[in-house]
PDB file of N, CA and C in Angstrom:
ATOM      1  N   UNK A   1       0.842  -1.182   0.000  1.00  0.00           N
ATOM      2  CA  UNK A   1       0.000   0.000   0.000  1.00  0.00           C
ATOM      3  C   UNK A   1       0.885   1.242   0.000  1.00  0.00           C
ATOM      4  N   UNK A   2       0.565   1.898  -1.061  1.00  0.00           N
ATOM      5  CA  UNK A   2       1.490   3.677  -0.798  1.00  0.00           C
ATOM      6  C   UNK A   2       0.820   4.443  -0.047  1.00  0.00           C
ATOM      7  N   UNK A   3       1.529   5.347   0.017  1.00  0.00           N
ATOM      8  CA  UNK A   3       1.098   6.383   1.166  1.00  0.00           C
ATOM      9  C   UNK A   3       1.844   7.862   0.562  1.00  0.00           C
ATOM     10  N   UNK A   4       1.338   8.950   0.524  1.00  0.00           N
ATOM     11  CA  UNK A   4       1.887  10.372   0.218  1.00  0.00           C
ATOM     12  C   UNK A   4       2.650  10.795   1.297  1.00  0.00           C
ATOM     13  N   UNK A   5       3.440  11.298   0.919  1.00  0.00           N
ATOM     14  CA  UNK A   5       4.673  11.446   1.809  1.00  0.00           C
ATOM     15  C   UNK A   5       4.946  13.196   1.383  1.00  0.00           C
ATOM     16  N   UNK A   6       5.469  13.576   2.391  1.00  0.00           N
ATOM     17  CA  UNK A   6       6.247  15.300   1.842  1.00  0.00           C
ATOM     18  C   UNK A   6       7.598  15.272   2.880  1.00  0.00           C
ATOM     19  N   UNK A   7       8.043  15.755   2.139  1.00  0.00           N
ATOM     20  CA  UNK A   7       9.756  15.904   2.659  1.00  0.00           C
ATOM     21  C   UNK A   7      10.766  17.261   2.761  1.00  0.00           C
ATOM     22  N   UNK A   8      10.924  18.036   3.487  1.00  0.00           N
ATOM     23  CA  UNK A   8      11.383  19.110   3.441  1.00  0.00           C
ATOM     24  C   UNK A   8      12.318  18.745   3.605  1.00  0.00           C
ATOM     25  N   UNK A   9      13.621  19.561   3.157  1.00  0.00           N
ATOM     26  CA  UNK A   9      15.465  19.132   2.528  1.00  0.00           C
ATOM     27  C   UNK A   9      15.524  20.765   3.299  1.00  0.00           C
ATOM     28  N   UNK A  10      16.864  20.806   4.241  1.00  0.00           N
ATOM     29  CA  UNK A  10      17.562  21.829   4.197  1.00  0.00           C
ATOM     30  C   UNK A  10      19.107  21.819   4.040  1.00  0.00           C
ATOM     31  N   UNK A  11      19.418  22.204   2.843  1.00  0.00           N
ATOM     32  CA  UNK A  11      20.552  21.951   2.323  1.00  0.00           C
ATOM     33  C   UNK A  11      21.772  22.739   2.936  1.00  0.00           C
ATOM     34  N   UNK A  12      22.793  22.365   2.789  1.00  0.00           N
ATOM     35  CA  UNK A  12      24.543  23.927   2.991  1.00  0.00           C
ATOM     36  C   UNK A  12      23.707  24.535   1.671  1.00  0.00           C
ATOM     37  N   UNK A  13      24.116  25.872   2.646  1.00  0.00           N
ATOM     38  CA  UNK A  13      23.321  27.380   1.611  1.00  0.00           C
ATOM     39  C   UNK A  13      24.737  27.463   0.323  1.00  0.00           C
ATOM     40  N   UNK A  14      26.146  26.567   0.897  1.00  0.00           N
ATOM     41  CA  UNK A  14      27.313  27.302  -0.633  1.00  0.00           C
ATOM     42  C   UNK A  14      26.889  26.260  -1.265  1.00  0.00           C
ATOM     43  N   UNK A  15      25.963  25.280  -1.304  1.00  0.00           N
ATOM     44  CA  UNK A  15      25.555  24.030  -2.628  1.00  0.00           C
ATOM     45  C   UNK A  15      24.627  25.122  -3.070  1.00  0.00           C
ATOM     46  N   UNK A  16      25.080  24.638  -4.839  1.00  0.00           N
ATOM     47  CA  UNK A  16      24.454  25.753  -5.909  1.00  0.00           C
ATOM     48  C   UNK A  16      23.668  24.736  -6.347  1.00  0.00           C
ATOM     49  N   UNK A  17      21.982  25.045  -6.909  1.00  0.00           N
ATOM     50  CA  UNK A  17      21.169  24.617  -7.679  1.00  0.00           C
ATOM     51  C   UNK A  17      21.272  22.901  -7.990  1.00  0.00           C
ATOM     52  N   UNK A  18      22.319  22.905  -9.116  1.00  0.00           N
ATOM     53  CA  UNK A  18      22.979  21.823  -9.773  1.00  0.00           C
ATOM     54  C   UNK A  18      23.366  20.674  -8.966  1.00  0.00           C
ATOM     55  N   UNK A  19      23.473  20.810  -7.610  1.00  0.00           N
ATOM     56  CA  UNK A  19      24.413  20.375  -6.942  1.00  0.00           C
ATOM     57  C   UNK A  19      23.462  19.725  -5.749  1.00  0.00           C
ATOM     58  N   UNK A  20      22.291  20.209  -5.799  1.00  0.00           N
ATOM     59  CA  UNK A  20      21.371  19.701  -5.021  1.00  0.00           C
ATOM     60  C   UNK A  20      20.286  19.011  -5.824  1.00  0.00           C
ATOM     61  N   UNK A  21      20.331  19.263  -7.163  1.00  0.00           N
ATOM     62  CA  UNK A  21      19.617  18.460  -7.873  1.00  0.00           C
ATOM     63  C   UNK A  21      19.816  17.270  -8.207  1.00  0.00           C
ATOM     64  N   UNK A  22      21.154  16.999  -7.757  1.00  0.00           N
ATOM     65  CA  UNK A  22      22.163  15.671  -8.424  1.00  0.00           C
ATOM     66  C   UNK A  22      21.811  14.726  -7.071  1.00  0.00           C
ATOM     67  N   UNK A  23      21.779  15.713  -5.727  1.00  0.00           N
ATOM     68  CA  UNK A  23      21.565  14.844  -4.760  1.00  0.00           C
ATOM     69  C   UNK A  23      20.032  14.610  -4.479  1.00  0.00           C
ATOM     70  N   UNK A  24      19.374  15.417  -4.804  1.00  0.00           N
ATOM     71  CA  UNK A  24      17.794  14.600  -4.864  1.00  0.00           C
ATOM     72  C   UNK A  24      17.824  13.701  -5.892  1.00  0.00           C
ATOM     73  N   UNK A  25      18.126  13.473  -7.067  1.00  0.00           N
ATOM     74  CA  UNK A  25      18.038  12.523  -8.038  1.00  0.00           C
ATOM     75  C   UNK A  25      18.442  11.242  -7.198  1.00  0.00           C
ATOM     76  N   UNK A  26      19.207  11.402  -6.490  1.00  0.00           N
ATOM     77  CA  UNK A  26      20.195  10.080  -6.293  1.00  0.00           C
ATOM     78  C   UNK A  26      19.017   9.727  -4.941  1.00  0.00           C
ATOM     79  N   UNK A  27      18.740  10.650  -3.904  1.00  0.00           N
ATOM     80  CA  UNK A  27      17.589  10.099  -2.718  1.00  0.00           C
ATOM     81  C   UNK A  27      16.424   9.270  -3.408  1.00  0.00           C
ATOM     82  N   UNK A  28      15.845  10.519  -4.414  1.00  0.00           N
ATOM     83  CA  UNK A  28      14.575   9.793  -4.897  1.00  0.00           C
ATOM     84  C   UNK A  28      14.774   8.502  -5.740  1.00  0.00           C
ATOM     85  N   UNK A  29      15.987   8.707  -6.363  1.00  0.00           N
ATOM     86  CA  UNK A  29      16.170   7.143  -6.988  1.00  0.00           C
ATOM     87  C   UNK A  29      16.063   5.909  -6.128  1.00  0.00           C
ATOM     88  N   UNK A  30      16.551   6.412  -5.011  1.00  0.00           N
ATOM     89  CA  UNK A  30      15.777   4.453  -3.376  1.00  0.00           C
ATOM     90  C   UNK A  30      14.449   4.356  -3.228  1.00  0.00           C
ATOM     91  N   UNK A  31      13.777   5.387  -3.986  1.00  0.00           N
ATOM     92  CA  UNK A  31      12.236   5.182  -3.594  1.00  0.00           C
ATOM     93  C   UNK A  31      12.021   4.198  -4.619  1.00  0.00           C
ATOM     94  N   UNK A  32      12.338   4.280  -5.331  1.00  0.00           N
ATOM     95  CA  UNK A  32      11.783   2.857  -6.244  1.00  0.00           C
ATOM     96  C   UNK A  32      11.888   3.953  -7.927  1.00  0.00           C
ATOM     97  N   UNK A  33      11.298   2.651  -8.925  1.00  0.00           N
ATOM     98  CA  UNK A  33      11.797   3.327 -10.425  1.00  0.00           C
ATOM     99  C   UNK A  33      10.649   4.075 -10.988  1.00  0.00           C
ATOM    100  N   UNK A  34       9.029   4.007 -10.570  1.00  0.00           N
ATOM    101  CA  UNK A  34       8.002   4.138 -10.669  1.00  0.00           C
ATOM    102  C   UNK A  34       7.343   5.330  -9.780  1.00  0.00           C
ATOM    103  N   UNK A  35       8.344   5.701  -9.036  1.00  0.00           N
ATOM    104  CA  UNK A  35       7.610   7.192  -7.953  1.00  0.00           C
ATOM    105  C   UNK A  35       7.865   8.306  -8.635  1.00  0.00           C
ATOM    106  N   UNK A  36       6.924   8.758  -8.919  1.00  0.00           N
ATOM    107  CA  UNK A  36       6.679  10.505  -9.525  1.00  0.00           C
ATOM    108  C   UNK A  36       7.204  11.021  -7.887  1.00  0.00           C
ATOM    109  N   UNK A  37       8.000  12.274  -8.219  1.00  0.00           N
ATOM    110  CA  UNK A  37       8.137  13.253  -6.993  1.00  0.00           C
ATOM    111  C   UNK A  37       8.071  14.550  -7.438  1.00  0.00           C
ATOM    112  N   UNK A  38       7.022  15.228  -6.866  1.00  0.00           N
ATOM    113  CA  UNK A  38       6.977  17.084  -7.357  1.00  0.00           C
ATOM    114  C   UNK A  38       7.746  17.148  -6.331  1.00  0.00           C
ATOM    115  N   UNK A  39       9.158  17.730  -7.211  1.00  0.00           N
ATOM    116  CA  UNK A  39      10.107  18.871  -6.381  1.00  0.00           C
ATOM    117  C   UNK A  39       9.598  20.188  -6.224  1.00  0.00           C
ATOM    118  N   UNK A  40       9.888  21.232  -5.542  1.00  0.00           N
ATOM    119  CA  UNK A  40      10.042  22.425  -5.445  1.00  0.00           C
ATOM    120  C   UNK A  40      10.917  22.997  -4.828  1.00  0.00           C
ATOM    121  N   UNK A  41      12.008  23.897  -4.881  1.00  0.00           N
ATOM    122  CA  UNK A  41      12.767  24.372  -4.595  1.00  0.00           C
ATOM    123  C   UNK A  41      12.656  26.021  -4.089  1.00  0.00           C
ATOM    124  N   UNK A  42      13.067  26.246  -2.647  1.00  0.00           N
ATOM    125  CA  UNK A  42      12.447  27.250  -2.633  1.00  0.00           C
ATOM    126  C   UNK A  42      13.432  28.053  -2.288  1.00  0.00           C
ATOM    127  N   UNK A  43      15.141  27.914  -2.947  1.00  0.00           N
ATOM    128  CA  UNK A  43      15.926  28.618  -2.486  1.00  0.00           C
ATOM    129  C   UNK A  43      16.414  28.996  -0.777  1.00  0.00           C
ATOM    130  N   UNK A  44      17.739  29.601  -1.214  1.00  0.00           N
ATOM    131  CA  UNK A  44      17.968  30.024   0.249  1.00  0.00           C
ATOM    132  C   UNK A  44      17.412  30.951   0.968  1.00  0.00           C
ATOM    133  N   UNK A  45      17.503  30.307   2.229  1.00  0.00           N
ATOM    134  CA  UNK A  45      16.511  31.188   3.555  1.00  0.00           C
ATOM    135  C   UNK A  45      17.534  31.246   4.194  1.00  0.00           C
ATOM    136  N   UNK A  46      17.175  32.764   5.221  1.00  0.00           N
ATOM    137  CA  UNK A  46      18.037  32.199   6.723  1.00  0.00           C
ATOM    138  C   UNK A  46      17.416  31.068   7.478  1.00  0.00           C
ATOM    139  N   UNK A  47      18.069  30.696   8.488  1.00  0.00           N
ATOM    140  CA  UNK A  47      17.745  29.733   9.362  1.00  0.00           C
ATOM    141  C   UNK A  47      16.673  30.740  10.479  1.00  0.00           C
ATOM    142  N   UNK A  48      15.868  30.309  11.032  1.00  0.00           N
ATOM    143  CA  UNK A  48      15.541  30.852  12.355  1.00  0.00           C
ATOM    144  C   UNK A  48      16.230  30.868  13.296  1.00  0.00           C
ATOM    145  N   UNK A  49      17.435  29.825  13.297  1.00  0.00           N
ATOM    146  CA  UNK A  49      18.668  30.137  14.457  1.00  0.00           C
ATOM    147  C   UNK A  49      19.741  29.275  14.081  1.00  0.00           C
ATOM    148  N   UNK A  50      20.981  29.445  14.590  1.00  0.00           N
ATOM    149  CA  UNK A  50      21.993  28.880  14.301  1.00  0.00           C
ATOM    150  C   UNK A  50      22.268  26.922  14.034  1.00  0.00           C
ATOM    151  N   UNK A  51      22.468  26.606  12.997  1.00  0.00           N
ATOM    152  CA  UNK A  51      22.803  25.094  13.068  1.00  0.00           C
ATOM    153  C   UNK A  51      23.941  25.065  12.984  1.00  0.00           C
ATOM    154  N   UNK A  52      24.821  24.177  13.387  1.00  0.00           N
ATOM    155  CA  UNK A  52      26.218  24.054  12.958  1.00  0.00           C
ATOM    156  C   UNK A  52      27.062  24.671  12.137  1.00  0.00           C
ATOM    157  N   UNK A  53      26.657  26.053  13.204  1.00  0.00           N
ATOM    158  CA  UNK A  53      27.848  26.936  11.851  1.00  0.00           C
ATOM    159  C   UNK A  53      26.675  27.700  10.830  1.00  0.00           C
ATOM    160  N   UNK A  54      25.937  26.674  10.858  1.00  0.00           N
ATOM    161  CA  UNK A  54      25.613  27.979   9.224  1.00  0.00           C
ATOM    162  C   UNK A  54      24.007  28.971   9.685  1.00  0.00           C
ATOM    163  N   UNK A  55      23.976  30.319   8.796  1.00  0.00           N
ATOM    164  CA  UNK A  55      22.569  30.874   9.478  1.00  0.00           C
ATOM    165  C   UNK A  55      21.743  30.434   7.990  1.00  0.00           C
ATOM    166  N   UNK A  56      22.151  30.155   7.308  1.00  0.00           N
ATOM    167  CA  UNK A  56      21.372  29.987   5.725  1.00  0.00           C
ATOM    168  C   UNK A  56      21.323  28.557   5.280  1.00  0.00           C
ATOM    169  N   UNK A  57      20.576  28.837   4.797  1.00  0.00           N
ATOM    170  CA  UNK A  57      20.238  27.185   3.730  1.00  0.00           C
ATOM    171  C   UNK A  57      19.600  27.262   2.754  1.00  0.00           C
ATOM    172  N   UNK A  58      19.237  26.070   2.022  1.00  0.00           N
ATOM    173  CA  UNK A  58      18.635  25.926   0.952  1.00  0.00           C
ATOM    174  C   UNK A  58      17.770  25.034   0.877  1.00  0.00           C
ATOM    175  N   UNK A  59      16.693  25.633   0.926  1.00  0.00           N
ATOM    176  CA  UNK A  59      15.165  24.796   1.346  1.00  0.00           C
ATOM    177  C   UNK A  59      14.723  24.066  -0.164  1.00  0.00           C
ATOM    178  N   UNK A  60      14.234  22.864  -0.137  1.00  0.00           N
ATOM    179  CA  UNK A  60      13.542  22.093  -0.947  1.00  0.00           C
ATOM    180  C   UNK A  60      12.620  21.481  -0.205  1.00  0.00           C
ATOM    181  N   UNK A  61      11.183  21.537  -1.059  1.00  0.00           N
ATOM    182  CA  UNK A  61      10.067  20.374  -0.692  1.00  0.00           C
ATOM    183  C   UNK A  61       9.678  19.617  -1.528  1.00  0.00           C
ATOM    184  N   UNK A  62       9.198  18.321  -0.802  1.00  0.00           N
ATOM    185  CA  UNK A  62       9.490  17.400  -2.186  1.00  0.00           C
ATOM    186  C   UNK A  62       7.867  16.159  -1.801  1.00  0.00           C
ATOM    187  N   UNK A  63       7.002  16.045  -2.788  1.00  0.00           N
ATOM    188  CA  UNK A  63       6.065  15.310  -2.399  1.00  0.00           C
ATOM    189  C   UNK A  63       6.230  13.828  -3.160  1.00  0.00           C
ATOM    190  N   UNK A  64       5.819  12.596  -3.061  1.00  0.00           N
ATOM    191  CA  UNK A  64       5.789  11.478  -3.222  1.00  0.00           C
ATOM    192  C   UNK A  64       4.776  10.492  -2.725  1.00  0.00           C
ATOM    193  N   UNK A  65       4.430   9.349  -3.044  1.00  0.00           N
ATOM    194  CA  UNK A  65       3.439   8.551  -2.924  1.00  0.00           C
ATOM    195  C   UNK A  65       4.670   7.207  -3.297  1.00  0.00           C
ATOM    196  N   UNK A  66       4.628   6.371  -2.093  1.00  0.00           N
ATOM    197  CA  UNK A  66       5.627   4.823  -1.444  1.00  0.00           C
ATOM    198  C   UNK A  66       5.019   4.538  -0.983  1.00  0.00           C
ATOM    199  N   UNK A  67       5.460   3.407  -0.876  1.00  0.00           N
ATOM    200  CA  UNK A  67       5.364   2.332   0.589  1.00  0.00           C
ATOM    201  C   UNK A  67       6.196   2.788   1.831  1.00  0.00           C
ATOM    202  N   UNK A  68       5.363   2.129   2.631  1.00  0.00           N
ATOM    203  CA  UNK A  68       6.413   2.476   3.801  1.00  0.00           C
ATOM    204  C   UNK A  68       7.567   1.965   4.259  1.00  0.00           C
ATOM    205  N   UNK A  69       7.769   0.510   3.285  1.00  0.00           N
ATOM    206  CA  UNK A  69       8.786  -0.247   3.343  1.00  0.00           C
ATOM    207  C   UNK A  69       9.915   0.981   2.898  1.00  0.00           C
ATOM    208  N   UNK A  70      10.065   1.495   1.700  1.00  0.00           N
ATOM    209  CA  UNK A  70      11.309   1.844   1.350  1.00  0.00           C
ATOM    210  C   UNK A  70      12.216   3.309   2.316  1.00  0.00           C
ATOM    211  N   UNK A  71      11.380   3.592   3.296  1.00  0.00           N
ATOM    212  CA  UNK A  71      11.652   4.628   3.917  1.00  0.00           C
ATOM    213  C   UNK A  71      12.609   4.711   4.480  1.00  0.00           C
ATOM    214  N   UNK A  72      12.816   4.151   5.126  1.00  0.00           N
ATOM    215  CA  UNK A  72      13.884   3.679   6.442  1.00  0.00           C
ATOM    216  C   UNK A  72      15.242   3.832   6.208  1.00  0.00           C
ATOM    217  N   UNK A  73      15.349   2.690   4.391  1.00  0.00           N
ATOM    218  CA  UNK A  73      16.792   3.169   3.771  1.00  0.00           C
ATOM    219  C   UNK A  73      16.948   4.630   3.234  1.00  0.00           C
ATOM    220  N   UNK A  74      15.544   5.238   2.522  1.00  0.00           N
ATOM    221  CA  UNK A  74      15.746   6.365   2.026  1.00  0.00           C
ATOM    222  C   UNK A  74      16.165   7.683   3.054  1.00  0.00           C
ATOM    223  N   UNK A  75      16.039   7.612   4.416  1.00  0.00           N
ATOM    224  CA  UNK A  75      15.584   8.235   5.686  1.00  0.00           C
ATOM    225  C   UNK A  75      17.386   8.095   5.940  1.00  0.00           C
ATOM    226  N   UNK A  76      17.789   6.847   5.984  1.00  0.00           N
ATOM    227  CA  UNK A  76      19.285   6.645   6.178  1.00  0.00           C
ATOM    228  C   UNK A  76      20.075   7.287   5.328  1.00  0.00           C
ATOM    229  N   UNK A  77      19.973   7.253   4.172  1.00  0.00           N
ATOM    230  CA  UNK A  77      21.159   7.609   2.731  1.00  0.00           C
ATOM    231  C   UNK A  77      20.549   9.725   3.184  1.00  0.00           C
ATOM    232  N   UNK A  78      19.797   9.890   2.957  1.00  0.00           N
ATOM    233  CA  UNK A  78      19.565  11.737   3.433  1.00  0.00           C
ATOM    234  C   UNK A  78      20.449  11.761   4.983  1.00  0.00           C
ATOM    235  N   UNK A  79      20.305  11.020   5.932  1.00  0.00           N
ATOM    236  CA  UNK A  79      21.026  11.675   7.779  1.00  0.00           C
ATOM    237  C   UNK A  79      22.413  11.259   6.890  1.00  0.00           C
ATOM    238  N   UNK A  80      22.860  10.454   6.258  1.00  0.00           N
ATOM    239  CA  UNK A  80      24.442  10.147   6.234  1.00  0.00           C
ATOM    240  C   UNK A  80      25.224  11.475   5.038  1.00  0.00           C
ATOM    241  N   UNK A  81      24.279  12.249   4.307  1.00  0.00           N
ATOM    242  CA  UNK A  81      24.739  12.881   3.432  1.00  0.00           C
ATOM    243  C   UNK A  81      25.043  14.439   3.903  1.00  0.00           C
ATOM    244  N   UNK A  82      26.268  14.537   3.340  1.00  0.00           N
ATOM    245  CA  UNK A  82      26.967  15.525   4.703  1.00  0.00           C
ATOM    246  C   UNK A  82      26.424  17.078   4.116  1.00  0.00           C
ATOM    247  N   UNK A  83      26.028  17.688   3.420  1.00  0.00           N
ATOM    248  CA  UNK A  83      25.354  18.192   2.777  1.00  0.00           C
ATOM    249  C   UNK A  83      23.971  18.788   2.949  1.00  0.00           C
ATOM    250  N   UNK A  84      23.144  17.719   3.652  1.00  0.00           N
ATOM    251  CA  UNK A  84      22.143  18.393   4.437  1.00  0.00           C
ATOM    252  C   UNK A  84      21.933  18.419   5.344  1.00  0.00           C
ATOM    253  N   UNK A  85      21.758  19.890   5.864  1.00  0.00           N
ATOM    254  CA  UNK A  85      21.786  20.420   7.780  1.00  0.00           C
ATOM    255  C   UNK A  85      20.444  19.624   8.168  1.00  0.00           C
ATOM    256  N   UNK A  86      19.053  19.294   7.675  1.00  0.00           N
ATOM    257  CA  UNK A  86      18.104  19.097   8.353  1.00  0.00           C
ATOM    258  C   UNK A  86      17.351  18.505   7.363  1.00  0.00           C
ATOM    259  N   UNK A  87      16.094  17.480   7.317  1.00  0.00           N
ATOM    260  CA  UNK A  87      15.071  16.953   6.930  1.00  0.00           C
ATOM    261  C   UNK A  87      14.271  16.402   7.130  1.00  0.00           C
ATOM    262  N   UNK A  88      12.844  16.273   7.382  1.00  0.00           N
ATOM    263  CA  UNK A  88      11.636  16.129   7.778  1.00  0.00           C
ATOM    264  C   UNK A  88      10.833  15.415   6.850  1.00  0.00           C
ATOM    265  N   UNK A  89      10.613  14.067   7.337  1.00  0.00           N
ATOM    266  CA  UNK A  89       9.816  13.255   6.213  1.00  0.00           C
ATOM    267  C   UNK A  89       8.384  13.296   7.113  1.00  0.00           C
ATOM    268  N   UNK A  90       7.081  13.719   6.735  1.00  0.00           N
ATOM    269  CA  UNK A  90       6.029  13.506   7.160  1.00  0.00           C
ATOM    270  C   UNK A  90       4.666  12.768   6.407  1.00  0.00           C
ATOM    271  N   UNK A  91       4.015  12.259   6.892  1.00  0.00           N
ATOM    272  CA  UNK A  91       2.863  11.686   5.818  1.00  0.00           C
ATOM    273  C   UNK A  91       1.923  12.843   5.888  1.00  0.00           C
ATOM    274  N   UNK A  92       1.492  13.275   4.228  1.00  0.00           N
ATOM    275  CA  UNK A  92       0.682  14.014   3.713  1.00  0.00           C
ATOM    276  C   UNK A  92      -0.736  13.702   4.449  1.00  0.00           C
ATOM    277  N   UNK A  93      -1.189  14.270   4.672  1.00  0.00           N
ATOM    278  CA  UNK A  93      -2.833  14.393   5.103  1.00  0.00           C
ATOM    279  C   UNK A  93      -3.593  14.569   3.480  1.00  0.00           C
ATOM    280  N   UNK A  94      -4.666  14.474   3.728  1.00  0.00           N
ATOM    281  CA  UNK A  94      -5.770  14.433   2.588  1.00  0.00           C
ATOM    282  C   UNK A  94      -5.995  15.825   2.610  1.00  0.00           C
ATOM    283  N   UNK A  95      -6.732  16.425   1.488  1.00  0.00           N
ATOM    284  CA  UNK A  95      -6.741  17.423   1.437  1.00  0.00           C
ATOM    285  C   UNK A  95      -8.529  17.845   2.308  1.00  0.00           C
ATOM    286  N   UNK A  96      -8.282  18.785   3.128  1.00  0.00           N
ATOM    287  CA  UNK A  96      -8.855  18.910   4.392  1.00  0.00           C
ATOM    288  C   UNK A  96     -10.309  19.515   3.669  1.00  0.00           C
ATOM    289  N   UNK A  97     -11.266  19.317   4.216  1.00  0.00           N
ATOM    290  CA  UNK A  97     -12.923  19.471   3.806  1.00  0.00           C
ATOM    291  C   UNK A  97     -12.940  20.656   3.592  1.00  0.00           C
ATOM    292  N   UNK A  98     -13.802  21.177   2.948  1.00  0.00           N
ATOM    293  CA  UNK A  98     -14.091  22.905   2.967  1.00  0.00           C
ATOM    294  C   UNK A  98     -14.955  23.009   4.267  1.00  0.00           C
ATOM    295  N   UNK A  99     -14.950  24.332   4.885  1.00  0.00           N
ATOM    296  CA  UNK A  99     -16.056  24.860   5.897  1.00  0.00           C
ATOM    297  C   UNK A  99     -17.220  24.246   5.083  1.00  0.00           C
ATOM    298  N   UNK A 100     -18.127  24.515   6.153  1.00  0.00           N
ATOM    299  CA  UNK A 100     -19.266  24.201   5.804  1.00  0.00           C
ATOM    300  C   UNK A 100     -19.798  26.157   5.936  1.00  0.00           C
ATOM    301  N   UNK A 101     -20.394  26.435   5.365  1.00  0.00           N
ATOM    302  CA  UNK A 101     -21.229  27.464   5.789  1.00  0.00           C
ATOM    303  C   UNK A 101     -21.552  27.808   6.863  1.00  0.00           C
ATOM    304  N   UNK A 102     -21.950  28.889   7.271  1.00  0.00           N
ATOM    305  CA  UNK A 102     -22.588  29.763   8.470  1.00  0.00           C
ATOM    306  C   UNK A 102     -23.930  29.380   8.227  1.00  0.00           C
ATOM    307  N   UNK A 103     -24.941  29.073   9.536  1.00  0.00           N
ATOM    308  CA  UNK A 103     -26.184  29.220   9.272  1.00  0.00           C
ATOM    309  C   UNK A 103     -26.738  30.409   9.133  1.00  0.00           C
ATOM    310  N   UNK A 104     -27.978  30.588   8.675  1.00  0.00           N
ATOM    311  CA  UNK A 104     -28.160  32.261   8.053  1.00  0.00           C
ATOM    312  C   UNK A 104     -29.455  31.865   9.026  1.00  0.00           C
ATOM    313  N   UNK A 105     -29.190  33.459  10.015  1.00  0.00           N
ATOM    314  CA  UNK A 105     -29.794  33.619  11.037  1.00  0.00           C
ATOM    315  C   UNK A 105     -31.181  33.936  10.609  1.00  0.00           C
ATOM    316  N   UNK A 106     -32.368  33.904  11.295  1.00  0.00           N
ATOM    317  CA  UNK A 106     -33.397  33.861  11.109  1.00  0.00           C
ATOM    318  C   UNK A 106     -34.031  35.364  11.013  1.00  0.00           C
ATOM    319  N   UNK A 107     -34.565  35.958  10.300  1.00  0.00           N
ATOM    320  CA  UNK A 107     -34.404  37.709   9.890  1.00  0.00           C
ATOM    321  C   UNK A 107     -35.868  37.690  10.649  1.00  0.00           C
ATOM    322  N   UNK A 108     -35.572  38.702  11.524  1.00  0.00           N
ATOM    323  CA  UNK A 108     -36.424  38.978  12.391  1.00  0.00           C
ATOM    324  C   UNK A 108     -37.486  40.938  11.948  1.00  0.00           C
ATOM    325  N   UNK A 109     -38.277  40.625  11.608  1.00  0.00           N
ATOM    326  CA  UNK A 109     -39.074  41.820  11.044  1.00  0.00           C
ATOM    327  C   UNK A 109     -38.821  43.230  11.993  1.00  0.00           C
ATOM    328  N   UNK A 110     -38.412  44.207  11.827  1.00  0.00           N
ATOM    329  CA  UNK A 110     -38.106  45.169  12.378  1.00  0.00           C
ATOM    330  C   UNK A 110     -39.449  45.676  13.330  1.00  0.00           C
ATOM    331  N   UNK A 111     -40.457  45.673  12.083  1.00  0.00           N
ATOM    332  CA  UNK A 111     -41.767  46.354  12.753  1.00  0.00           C
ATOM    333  C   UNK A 111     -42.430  45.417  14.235  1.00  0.00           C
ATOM    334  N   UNK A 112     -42.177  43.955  14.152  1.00  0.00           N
ATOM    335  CA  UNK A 112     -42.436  43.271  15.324  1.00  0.00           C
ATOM    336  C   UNK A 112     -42.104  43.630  16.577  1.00  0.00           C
ATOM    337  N   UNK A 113     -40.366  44.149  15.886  1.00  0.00           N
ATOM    338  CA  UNK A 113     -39.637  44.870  17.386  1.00  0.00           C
ATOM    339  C   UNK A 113     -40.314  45.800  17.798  1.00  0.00           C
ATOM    340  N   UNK A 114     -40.766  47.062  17.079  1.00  0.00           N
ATOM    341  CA  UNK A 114     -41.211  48.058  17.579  1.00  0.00           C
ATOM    342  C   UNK A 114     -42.698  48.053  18.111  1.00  0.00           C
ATOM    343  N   UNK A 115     -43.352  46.926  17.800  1.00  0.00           N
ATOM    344  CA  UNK A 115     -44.563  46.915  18.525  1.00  0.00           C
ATOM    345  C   UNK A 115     -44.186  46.311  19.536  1.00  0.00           C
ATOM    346  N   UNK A 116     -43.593  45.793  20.118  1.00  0.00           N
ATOM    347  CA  UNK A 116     -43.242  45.011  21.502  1.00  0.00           C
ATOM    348  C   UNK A 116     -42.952  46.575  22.613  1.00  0.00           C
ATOM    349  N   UNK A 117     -42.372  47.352  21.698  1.00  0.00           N
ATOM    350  CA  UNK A 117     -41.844  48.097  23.048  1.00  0.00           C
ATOM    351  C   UNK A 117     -42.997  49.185  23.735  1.00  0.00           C
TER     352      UNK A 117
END
């Protein structure tokens, strides 16, 4: 059974473009030969606070649909790659219901009010 997955990458902010694309190719390649992944890349940010040295990075999010079998190795080969400060694999939620509407209050005749008083 697959499951949707999203993955936020925070990369070393001196890896250029090219250089992080070579290393997602190579992560998403353990997911198997058949997984579509929408990348997005959302460039460098500062950090909200200091990691090892660096205040910047280079944020990528990345969505997918696996099994949960292949995770574990894919989860291993990203912590061993020296390259990225941080990453967060979470399972996607469904896309959440719309509100429902407000009930529409019951319109109360003005002139009723004024005969009451």
């Amino acid at each position: 059974m697959t499951r949707r997955y999203e993955v936020v990458y925070i990369f070393d902010s001196a890896l250029e473009e090219p250089a992080v694309s070579e290393k997602l190719a190579r992560f998403h390649a353990l997911l198997g030969a058949g997984v579509e992944v929408a990348v997005s890349h959302w460039g460098k940010r500062p950090l909200s606070y200091r990691h090892k040295r660096h205040e910047a990075g280079y944020y990528v999010v990345a969505q997918f649909e696996a099994p949960a079998s292949v995770l574990p190795e894919f989860e291993r080969a990203v912590k061993l790659e020296e390259g990225v400060l941080r990453f967060l694999v979470v399972l996607a939620e469904a896309a959440a219901p719309a509100p429902a509407p407000a009930p529409v209050a019951a319109a109360v005749p003005v002139a009723a009010e004024e005969e009451d008083e």
